[in-house]
PDB file of N, CA and C in Angstrom:
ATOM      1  N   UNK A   1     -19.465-102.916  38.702  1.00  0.00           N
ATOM      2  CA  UNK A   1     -20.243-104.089  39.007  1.00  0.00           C
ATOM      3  C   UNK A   1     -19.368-105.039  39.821  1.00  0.00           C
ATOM      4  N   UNK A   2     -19.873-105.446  40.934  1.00  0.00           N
ATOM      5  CA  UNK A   2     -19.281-106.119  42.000  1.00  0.00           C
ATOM      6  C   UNK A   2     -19.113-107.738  41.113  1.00  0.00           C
ATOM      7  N   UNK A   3     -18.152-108.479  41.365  1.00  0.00           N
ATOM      8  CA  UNK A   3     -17.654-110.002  41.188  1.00  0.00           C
ATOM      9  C   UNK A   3     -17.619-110.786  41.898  1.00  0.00           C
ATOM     10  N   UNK A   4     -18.655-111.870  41.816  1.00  0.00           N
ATOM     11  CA  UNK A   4     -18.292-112.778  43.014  1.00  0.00           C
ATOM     12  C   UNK A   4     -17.356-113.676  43.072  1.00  0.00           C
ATOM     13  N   UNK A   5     -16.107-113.989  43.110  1.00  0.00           N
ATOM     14  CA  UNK A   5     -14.956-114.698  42.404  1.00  0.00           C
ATOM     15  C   UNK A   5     -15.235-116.263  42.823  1.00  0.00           C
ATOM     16  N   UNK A   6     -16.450-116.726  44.001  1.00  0.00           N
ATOM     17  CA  UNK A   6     -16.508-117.735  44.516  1.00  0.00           C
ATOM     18  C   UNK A   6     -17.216-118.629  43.582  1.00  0.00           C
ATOM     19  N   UNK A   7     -18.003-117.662  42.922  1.00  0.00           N
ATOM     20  CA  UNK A   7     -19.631-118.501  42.359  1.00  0.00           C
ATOM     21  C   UNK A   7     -18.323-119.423  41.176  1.00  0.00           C
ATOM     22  N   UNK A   8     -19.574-120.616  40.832  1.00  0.00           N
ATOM     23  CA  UNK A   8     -18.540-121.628  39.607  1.00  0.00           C
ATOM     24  C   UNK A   8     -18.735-120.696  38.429  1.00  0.00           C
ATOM     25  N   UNK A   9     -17.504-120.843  37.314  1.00  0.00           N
ATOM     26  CA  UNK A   9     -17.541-120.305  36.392  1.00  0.00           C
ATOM     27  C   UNK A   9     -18.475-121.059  35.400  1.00  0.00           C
ATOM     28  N   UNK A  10     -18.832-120.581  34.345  1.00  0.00           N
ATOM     29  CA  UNK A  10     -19.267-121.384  33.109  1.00  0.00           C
ATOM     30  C   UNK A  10     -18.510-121.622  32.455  1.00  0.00           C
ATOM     31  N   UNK A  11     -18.197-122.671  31.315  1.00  0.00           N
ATOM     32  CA  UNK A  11     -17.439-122.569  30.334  1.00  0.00           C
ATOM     33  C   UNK A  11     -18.057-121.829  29.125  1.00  0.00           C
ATOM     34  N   UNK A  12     -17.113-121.830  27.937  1.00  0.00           N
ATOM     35  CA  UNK A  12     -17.157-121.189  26.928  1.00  0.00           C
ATOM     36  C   UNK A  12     -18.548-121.821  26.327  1.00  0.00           C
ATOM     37  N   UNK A  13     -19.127-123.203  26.196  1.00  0.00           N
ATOM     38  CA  UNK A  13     -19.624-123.480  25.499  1.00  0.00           C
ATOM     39  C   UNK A  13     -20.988-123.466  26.147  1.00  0.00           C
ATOM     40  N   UNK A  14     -21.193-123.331  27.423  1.00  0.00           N
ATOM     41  CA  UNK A  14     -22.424-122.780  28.320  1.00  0.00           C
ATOM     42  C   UNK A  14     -22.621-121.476  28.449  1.00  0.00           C
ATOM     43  N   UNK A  15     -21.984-120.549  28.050  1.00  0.00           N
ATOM     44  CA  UNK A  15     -22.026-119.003  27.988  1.00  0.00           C
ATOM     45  C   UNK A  15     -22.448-118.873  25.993  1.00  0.00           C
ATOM     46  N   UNK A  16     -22.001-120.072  24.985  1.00  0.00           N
ATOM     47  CA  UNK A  16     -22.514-119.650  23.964  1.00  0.00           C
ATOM     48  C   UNK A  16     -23.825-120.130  23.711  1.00  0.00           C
ATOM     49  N   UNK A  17     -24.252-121.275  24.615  1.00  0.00           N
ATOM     50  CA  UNK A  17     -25.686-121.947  23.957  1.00  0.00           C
ATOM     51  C   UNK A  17     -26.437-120.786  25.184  1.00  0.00           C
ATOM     52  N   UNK A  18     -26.252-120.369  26.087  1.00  0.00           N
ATOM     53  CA  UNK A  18     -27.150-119.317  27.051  1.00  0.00           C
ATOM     54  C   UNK A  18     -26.711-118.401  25.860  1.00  0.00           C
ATOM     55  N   UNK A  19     -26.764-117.422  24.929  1.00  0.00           N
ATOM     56  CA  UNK A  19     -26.474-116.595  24.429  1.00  0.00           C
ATOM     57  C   UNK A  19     -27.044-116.588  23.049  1.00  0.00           C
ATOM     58  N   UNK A  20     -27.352-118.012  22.360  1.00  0.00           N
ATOM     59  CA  UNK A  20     -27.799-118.608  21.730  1.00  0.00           C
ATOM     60  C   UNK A  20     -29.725-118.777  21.864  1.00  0.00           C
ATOM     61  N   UNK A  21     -29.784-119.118  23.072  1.00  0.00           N
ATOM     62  CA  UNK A  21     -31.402-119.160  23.529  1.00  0.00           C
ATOM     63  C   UNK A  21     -31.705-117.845  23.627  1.00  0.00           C
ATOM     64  N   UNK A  22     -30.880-117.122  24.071  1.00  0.00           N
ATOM     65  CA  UNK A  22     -31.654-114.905  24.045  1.00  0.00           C
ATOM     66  C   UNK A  22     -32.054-114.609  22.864  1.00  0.00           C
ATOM     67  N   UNK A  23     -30.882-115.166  22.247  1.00  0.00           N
ATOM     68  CA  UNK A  23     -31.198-114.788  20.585  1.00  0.00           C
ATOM     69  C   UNK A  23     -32.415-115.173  19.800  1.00  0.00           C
ATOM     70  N   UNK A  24     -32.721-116.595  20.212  1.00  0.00           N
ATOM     71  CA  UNK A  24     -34.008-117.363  19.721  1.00  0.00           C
ATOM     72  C   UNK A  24     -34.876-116.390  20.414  1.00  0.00           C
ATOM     73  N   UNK A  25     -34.855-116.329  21.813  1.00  0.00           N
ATOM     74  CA  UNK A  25     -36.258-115.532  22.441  1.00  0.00           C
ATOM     75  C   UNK A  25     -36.499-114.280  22.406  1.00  0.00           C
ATOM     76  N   UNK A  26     -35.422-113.476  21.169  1.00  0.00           N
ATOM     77  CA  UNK A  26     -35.404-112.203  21.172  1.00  0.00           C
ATOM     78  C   UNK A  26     -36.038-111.811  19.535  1.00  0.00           C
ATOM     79  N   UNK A  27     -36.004-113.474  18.817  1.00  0.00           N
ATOM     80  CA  UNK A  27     -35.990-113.420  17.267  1.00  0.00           C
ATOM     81  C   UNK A  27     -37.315-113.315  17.047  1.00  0.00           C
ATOM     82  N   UNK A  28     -38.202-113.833  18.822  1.00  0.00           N
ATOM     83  CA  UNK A  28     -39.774-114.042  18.828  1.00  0.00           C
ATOM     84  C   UNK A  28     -40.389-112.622  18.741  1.00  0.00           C
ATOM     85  N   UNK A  29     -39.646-111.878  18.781  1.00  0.00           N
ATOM     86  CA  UNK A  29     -39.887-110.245  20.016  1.00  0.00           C
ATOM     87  C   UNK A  29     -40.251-109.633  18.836  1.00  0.00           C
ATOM     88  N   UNK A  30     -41.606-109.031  18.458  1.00  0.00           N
ATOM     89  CA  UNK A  30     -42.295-108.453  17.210  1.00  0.00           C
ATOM     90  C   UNK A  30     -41.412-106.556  17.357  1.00  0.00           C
ATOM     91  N   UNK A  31     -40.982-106.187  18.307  1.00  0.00           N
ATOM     92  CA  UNK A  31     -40.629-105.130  18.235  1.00  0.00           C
ATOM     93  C   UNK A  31     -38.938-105.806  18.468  1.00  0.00           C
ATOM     94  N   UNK A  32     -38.480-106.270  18.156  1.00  0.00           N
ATOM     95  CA  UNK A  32     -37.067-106.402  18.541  1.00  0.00           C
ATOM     96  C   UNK A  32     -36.640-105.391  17.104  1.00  0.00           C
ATOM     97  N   UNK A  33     -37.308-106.029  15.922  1.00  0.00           N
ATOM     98  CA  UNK A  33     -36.274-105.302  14.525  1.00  0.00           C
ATOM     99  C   UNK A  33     -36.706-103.926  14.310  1.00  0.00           C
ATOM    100  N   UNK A  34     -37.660-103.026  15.544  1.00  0.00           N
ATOM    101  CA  UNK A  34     -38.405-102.044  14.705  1.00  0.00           C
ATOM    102  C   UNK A  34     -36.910-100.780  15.474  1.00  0.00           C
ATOM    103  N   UNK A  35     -36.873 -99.511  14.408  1.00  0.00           N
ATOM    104  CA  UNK A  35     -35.731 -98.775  15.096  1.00  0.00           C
ATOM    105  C   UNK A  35     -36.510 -97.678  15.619  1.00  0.00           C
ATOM    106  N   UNK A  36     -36.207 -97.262  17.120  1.00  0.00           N
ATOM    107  CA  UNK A  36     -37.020 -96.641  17.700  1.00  0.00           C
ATOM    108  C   UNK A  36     -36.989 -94.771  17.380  1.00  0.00           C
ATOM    109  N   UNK A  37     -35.975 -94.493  17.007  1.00  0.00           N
ATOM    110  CA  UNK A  37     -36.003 -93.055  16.091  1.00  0.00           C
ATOM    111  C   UNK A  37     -35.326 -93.136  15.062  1.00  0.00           C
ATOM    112  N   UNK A  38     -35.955 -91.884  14.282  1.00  0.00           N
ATOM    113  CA  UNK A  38     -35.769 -91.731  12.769  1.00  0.00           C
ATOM    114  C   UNK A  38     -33.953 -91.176  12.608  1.00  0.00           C
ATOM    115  N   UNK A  39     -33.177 -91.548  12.259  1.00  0.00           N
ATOM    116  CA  UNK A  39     -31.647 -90.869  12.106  1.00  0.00           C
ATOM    117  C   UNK A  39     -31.920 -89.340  11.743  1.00  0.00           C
ATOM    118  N   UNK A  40     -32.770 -89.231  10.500  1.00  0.00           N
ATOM    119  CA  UNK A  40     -32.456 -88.079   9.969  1.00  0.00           C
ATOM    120  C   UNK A  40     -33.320 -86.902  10.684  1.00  0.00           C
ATOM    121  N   UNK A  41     -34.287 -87.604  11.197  1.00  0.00           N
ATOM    122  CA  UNK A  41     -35.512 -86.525  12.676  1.00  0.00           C
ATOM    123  C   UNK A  41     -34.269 -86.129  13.746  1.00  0.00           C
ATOM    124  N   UNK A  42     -33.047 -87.120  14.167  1.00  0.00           N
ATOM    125  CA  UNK A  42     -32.588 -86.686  15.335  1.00  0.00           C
ATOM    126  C   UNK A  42     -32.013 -85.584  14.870  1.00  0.00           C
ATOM    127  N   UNK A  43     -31.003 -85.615  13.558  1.00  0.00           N
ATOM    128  CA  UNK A  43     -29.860 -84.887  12.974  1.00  0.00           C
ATOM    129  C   UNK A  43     -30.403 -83.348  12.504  1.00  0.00           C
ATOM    130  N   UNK A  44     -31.763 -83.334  12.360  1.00  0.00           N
ATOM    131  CA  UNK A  44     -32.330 -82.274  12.054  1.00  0.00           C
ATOM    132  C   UNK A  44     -32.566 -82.001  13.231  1.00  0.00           C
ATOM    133  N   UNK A  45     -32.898 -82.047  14.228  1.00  0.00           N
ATOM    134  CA  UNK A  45     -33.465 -81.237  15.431  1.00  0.00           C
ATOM    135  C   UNK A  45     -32.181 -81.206  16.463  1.00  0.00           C
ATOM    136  N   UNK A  46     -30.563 -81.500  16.351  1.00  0.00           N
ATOM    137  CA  UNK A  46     -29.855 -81.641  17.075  1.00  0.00           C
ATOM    138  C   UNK A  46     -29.124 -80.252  16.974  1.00  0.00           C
ATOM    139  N   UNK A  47     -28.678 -79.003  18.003  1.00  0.00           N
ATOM    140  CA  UNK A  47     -28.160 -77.680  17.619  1.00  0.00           C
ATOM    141  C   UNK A  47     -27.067 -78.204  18.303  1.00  0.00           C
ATOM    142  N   UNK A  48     -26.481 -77.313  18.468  1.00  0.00           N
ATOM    143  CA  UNK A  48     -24.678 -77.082  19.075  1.00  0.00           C
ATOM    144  C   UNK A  48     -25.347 -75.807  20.425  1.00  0.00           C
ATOM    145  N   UNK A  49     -25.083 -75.708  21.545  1.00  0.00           N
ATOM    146  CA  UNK A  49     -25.365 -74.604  22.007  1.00  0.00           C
ATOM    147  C   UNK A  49     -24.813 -73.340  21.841  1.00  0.00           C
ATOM    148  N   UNK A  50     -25.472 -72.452  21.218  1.00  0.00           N
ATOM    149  CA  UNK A  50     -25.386 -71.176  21.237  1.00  0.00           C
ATOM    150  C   UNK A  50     -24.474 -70.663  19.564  1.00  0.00           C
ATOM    151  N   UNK A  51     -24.876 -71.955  18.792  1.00  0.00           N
ATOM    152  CA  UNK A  51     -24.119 -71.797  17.474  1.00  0.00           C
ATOM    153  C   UNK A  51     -25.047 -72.201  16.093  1.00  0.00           C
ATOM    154  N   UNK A  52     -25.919 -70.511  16.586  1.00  0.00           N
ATOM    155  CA  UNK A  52     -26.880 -70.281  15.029  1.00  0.00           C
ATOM    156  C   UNK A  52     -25.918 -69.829  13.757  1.00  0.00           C
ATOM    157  N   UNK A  53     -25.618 -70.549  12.847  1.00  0.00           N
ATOM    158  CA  UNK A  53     -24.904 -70.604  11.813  1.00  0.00           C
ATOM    159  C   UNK A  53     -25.841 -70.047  10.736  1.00  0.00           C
ATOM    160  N   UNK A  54     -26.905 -70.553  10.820  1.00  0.00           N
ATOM    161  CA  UNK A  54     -27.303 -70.652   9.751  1.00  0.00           C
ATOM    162  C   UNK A  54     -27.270 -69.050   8.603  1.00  0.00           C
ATOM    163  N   UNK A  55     -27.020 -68.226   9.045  1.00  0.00           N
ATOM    164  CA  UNK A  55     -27.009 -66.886   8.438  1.00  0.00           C
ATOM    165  C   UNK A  55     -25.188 -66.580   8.272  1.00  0.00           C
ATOM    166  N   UNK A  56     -24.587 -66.849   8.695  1.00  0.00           N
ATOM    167  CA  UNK A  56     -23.168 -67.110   8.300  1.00  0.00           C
ATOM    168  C   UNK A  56     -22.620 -67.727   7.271  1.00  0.00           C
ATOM    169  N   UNK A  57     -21.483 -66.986   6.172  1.00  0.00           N
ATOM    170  CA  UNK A  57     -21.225 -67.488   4.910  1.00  0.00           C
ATOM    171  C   UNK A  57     -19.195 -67.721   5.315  1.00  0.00           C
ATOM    172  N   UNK A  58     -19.338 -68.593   4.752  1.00  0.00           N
ATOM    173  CA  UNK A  58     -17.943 -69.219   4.173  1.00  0.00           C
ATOM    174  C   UNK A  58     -16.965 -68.074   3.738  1.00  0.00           C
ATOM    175  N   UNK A  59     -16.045 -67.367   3.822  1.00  0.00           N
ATOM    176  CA  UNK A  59     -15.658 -66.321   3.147  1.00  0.00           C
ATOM    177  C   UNK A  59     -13.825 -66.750   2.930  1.00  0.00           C
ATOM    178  N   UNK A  60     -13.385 -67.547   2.003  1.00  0.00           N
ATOM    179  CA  UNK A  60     -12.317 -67.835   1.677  1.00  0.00           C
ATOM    180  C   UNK A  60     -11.566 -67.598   0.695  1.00  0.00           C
ATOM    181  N   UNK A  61     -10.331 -66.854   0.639  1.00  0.00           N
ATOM    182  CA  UNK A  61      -9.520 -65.916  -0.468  1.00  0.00           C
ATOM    183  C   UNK A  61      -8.470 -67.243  -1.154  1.00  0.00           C
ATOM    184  N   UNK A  62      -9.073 -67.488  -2.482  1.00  0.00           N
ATOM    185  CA  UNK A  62      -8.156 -68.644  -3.129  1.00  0.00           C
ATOM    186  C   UNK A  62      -7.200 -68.460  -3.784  1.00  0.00           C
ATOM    187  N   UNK A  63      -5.908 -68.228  -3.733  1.00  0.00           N
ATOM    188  CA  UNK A  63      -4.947 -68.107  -4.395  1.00  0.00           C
ATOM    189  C   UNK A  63      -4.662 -69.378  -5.596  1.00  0.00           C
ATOM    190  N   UNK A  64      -3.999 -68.848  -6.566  1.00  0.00           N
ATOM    191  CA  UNK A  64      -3.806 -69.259  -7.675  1.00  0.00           C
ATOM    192  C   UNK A  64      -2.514 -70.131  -7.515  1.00  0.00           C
ATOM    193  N   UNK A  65      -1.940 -71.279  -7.700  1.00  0.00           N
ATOM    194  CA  UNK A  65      -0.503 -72.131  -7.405  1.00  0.00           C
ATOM    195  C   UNK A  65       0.395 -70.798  -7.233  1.00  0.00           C
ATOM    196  N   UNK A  66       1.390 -71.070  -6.626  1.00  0.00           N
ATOM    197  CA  UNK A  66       2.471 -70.310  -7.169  1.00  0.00           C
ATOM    198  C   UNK A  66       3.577 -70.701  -7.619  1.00  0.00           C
ATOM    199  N   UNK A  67       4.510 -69.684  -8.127  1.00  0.00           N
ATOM    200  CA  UNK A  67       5.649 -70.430  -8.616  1.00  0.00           C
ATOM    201  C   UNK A  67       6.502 -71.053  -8.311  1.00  0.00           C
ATOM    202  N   UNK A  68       6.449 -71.440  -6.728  1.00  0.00           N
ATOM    203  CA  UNK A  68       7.246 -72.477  -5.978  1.00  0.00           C
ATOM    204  C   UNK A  68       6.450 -73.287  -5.496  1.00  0.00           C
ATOM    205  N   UNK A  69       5.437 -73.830  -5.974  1.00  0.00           N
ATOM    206  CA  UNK A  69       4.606 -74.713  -5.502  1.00  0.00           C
ATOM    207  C   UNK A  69       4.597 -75.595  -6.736  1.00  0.00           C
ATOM    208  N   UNK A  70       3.469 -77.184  -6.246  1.00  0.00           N
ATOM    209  CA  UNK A  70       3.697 -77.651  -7.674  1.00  0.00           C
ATOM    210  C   UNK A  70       2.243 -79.014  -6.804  1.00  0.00           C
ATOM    211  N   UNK A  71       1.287 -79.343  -7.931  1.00  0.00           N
ATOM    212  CA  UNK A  71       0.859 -80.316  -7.389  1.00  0.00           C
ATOM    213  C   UNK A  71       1.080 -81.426  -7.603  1.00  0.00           C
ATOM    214  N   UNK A  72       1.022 -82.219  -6.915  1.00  0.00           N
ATOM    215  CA  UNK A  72       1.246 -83.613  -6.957  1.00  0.00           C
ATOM    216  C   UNK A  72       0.150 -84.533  -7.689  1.00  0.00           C
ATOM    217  N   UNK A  73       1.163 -85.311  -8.489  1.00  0.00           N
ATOM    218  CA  UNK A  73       0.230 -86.327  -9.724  1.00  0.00           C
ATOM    219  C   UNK A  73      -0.768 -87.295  -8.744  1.00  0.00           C
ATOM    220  N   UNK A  74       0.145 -87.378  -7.541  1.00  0.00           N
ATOM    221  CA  UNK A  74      -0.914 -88.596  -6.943  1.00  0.00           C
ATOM    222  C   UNK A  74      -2.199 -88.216  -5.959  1.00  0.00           C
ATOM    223  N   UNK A  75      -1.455 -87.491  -4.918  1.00  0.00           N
ATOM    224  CA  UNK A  75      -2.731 -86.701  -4.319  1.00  0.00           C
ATOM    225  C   UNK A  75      -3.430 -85.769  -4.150  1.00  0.00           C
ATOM    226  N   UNK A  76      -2.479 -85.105  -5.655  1.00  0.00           N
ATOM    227  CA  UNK A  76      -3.615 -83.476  -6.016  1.00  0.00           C
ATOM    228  C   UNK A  76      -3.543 -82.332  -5.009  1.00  0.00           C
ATOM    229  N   UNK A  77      -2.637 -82.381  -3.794  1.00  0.00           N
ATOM    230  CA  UNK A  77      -2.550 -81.688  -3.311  1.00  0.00           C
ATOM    231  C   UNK A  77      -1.590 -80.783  -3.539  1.00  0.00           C
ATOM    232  N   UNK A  78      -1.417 -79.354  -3.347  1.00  0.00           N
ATOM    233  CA  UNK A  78      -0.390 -78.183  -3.601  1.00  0.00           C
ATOM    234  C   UNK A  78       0.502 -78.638  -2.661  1.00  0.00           C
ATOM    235  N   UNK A  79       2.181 -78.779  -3.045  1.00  0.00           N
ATOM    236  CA  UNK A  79       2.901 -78.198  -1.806  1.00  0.00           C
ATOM    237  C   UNK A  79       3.853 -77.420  -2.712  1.00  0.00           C
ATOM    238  N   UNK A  80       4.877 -77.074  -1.657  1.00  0.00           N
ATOM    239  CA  UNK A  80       5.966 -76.416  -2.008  1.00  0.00           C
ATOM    240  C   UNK A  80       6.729 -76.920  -2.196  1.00  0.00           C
ATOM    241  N   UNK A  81       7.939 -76.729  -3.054  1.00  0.00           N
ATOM    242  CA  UNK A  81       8.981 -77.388  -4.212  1.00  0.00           C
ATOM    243  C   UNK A  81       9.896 -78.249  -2.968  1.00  0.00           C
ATOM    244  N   UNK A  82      10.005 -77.846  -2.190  1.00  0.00           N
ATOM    245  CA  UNK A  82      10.649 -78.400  -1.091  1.00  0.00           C
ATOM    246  C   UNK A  82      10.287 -79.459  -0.643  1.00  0.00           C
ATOM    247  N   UNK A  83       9.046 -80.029  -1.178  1.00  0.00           N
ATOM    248  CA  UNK A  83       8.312 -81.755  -0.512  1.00  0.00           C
ATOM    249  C   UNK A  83       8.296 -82.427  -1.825  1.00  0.00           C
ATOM    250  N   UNK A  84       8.981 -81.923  -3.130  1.00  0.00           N
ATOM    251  CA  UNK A  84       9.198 -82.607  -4.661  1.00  0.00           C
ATOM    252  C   UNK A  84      10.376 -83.689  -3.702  1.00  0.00           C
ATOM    253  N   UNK A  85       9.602 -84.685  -4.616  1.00  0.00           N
ATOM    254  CA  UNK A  85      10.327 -86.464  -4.182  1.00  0.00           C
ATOM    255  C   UNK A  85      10.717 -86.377  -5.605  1.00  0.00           C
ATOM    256  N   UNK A  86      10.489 -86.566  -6.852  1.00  0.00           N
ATOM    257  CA  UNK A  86      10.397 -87.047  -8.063  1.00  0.00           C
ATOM    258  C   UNK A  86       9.914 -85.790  -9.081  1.00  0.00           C
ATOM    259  N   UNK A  87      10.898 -84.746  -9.633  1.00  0.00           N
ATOM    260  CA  UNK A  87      10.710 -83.751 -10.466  1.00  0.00           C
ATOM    261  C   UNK A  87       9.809 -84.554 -11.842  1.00  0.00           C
ATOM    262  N   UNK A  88      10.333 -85.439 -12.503  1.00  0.00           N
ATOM    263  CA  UNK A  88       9.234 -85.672 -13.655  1.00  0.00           C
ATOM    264  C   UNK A  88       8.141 -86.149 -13.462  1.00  0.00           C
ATOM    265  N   UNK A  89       7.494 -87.361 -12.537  1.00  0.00           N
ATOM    266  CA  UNK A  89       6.957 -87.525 -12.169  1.00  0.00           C
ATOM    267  C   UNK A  89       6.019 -86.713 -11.402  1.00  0.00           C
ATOM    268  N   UNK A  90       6.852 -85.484 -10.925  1.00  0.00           N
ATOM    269  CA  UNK A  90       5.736 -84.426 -10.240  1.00  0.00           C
ATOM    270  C   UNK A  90       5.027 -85.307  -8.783  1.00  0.00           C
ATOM    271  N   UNK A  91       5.442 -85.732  -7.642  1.00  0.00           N
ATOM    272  CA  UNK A  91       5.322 -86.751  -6.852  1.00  0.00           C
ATOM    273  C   UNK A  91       5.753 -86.107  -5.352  1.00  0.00           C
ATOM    274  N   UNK A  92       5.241 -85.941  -4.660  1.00  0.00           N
ATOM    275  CA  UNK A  92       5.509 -85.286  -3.475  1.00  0.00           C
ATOM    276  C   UNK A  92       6.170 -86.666  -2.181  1.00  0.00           C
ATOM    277  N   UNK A  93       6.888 -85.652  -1.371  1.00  0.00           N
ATOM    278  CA  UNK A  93       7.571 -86.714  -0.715  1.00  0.00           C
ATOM    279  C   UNK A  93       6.499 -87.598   0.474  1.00  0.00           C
ATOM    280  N   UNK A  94       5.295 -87.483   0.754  1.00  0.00           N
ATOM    281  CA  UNK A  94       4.587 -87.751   1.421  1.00  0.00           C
ATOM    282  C   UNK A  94       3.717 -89.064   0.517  1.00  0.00           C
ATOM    283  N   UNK A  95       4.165 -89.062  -0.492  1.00  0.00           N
ATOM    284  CA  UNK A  95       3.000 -90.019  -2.162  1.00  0.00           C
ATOM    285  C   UNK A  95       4.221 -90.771  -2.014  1.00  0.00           C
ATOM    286  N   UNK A  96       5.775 -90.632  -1.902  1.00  0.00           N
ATOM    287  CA  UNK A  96       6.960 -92.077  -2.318  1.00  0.00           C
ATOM    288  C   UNK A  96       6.457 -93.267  -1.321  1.00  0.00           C
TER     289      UNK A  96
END
């Protein structure tokens, strides 16, 4: 958008009462508050191209802790003995 650097500026307090009157003449506007689509109509009809999932399953092999691992009291996450900040506490160095 082109600038005309010549035209007079407004001040702050003529750019808030013009900004102020839109608002009044927008508060008149019987469709101003209505929302023009449904969120959950878009989210249902929105695909990814060429990525039919829907017949595709999750297939993930969960291992059990191991014996050099250990979880952490604070964020429950597994690591390995090597990120222990605090042995009694059980506290990973990423939680100090």
């Amino acid at each position: 958008m082109a600038t005309d650097y010549d035209a007079p500026r407004k001040t702050d307090e003529e750019q808030g009462e013009e900004s102020i009157e839109e608002l009044k003449a927008r508060r008149h506007d019987k469709n101003s508050g209505k929302v023009d689509e449904d969120e959950t109509e878009a989210a249902e009809s929105f695909e990814l191209p060429g990525a039919d999932l829907s017949h595709e399953e999750l297939a993930v092999e969960v291992k059990p802790r191991q014996d050099d691992e250990f979880t952490c009291m604070s964020c429950f996450l597994v690591h390995h003995r090597s990120q222990l900040a605090d042995e009694k506490k059980l506290i990973c160095k990423d939680c100090i």
